[in-house]
N, C-alpha and C. Protein backbone atom coordinates (compact mmCIF):
# COMPACT_ATOMS: atom_id res chain seq x y z
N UNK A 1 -1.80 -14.83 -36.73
CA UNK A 1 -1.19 -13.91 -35.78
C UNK A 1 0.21 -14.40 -35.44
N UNK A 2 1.54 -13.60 -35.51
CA UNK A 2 2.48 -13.84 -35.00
C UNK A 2 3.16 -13.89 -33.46
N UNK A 3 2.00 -13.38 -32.75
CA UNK A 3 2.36 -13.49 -31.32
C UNK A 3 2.79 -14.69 -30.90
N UNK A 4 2.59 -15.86 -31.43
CA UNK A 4 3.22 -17.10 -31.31
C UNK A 4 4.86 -17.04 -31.08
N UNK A 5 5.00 -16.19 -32.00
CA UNK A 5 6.61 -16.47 -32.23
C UNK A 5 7.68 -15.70 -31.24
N UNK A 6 7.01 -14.91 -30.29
CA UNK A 6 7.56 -13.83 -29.31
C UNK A 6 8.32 -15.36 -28.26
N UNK A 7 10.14 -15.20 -27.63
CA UNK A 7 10.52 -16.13 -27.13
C UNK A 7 9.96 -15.69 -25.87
N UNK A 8 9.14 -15.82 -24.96
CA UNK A 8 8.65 -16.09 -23.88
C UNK A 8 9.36 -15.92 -22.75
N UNK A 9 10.05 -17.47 -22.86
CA UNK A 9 11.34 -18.17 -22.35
C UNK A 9 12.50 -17.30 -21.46
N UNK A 10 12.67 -16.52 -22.89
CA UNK A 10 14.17 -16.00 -22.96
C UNK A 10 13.75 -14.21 -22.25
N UNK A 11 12.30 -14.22 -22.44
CA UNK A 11 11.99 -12.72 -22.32
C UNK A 11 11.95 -13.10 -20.72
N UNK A 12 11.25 -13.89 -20.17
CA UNK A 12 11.27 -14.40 -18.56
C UNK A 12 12.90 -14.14 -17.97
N UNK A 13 13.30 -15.09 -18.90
CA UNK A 13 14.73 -15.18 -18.22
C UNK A 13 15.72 -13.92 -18.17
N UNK A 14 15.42 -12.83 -19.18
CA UNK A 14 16.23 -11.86 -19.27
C UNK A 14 15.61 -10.82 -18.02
N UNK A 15 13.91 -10.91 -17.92
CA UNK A 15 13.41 -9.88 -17.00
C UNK A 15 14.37 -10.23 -15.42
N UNK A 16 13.85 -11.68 -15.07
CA UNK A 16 14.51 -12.38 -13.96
C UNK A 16 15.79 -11.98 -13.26
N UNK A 17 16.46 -12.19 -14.81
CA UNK A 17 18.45 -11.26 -14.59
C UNK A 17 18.59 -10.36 -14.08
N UNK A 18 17.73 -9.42 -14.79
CA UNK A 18 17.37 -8.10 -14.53
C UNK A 18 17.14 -7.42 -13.09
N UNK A 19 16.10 -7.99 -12.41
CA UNK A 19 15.75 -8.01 -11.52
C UNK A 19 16.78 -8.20 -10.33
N UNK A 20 17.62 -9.23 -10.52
CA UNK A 20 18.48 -10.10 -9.73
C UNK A 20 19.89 -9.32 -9.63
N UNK A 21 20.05 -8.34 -10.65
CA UNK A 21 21.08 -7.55 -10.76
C UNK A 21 20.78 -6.19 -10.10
N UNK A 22 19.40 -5.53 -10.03
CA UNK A 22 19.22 -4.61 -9.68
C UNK A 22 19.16 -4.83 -7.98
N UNK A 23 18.20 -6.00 -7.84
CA UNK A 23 18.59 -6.55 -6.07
C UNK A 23 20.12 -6.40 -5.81
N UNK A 24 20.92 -6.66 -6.59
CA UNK A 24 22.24 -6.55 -6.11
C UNK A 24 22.99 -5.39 -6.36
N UNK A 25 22.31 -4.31 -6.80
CA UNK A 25 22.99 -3.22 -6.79
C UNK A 25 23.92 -2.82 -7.89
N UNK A 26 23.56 -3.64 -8.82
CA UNK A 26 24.82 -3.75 -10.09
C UNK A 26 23.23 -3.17 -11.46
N UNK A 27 23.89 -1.51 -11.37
CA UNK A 27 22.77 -0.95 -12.21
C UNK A 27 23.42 -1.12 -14.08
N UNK A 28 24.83 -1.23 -13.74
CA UNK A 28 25.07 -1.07 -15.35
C UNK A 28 25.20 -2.90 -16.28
N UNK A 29 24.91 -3.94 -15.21
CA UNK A 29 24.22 -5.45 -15.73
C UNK A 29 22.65 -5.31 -15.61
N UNK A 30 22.22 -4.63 -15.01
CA UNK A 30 20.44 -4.40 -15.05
C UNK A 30 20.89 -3.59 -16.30
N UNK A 31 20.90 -2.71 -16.43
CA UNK A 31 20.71 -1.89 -17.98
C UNK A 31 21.20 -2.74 -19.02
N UNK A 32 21.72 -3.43 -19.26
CA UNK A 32 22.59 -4.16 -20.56
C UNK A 32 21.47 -5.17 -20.42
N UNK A 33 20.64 -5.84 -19.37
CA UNK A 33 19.68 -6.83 -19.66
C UNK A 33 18.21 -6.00 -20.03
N UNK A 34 18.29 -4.81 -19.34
CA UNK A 34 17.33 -3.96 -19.94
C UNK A 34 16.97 -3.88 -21.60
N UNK A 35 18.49 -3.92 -21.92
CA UNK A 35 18.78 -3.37 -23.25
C UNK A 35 18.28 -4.43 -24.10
N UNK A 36 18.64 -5.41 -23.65
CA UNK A 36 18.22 -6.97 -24.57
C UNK A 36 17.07 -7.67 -23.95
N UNK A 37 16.01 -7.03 -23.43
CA UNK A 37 14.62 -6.97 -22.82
C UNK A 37 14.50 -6.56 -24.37
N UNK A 38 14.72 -5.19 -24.24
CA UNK A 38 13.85 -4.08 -25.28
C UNK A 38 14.20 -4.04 -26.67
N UNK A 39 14.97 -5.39 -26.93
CA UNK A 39 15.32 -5.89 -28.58
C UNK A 39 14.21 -6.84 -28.42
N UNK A 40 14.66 -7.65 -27.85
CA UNK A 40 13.74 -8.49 -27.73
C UNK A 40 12.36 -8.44 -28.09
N UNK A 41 12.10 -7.42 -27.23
CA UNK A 41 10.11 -7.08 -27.51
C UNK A 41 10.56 -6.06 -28.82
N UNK A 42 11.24 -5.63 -29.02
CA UNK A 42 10.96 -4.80 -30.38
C UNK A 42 11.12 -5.75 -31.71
N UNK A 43 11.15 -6.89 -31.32
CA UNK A 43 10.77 -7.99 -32.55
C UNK A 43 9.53 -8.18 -33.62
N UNK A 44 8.70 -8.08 -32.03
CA UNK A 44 7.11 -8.29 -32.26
C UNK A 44 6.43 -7.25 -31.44
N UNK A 45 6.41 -5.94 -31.60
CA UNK A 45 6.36 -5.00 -31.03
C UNK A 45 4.32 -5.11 -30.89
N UNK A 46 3.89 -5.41 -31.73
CA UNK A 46 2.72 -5.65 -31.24
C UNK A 46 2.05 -6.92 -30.59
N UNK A 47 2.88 -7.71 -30.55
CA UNK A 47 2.02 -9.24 -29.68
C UNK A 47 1.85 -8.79 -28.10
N UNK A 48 0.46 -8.99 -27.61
CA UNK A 48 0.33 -9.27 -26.47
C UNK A 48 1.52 -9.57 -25.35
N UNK A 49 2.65 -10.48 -25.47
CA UNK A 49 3.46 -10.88 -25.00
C UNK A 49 4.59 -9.75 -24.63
N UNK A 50 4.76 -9.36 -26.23
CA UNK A 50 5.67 -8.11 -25.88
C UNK A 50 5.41 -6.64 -25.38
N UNK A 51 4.28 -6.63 -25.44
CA UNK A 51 3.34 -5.34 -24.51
C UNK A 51 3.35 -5.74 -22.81
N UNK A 52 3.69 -6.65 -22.47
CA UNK A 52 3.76 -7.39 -21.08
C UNK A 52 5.04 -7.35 -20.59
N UNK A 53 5.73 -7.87 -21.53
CA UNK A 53 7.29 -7.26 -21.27
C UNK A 53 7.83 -6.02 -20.78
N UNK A 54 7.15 -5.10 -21.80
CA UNK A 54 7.95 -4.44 -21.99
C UNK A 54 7.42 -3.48 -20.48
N UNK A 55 5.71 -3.52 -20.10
CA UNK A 55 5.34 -3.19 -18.82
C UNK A 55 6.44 -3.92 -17.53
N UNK A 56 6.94 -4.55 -17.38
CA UNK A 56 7.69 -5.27 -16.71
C UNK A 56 8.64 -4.99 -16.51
N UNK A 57 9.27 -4.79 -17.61
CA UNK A 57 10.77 -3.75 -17.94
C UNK A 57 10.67 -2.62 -17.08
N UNK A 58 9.41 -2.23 -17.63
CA UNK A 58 9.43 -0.32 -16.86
C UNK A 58 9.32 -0.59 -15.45
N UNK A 59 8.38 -1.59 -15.13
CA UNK A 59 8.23 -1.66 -13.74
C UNK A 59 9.70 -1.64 -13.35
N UNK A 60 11.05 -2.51 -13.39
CA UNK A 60 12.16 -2.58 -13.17
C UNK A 60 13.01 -1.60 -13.50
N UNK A 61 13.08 -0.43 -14.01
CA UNK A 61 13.51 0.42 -14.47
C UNK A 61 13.34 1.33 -13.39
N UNK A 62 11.92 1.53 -13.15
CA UNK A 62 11.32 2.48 -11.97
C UNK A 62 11.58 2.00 -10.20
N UNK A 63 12.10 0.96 -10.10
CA UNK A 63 12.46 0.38 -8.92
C UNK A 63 13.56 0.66 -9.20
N UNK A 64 14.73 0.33 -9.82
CA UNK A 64 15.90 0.42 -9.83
C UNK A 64 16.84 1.96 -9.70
N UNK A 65 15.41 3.12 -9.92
CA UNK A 65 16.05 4.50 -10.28
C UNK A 65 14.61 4.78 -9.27
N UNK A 66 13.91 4.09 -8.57
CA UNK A 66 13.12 5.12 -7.22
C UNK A 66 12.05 5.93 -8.15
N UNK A 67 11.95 5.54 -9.26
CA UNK A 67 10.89 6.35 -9.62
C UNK A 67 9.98 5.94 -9.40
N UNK A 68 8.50 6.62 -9.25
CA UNK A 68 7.12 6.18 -9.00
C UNK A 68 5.95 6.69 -9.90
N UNK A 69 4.96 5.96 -10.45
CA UNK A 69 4.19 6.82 -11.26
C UNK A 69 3.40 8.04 -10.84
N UNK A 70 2.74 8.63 -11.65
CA UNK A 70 2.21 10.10 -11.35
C UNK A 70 0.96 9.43 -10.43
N UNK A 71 0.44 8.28 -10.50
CA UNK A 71 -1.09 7.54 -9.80
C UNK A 71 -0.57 6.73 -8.97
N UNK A 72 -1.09 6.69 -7.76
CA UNK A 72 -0.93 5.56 -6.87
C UNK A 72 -1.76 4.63 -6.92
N UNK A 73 -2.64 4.82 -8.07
CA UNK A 73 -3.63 3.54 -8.61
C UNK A 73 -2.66 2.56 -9.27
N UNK A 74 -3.10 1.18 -9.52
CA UNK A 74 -2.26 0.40 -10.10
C UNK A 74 -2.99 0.22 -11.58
N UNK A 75 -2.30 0.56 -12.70
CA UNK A 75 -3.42 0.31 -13.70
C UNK A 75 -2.09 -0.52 -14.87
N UNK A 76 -3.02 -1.42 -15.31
CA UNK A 76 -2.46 -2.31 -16.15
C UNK A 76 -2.87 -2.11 -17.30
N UNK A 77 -1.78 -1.95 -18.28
CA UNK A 77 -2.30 -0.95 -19.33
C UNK A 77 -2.31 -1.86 -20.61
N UNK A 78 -1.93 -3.33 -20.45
CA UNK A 78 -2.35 -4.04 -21.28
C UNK A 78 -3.20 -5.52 -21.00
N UNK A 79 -3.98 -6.03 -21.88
CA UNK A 79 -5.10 -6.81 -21.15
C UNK A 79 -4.36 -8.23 -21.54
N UNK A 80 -4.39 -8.86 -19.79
CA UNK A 80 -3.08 -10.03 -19.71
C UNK A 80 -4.31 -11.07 -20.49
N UNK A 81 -5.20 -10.99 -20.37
CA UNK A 81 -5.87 -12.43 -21.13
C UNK A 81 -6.64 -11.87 -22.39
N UNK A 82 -6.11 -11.58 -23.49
CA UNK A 82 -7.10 -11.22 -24.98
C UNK A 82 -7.55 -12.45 -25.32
């Protein structure tokens, strides 16, 4: 299995940015880390890792633009321990 090879690291650190830019109100450095989130996981588009990401991403995407899902259930749509 190649899920090994997904950078972790760098996917943490780019979500983190992300985050840290959108707290600050700076939407077009959240999108450019968005952008290199979603290379990133499109490496290994099927590892566990990058299915986690990329949920993460959206979560930050949807905070940053006020969107909310259609459920006020919380459902996690990929399984964090396979």
């Amino acid at each position: 299995m190649d899920s090994y090879l997904f950078d972790t690291e760098t996917a943490l650190r780019l979500l983190l940015s992300c985050a840290e830019a959108i707290e600050d109100g700076d939407l077009k450095r959240a999108d450019a880390f968005l952008h290199n989130i979603l290379i990133l996981a499109d490496e290994r588009p099927d590892s566990y890792q990058s299915r986690v990401v990329k949920y993460f991403a959206d979560a930050l995407v949807r905070r940053a633009y006020g969107l909310h899902p259609a459920s006020s259930y919380f459902t996690f749509l990929v399984d964090p321990a396979p």
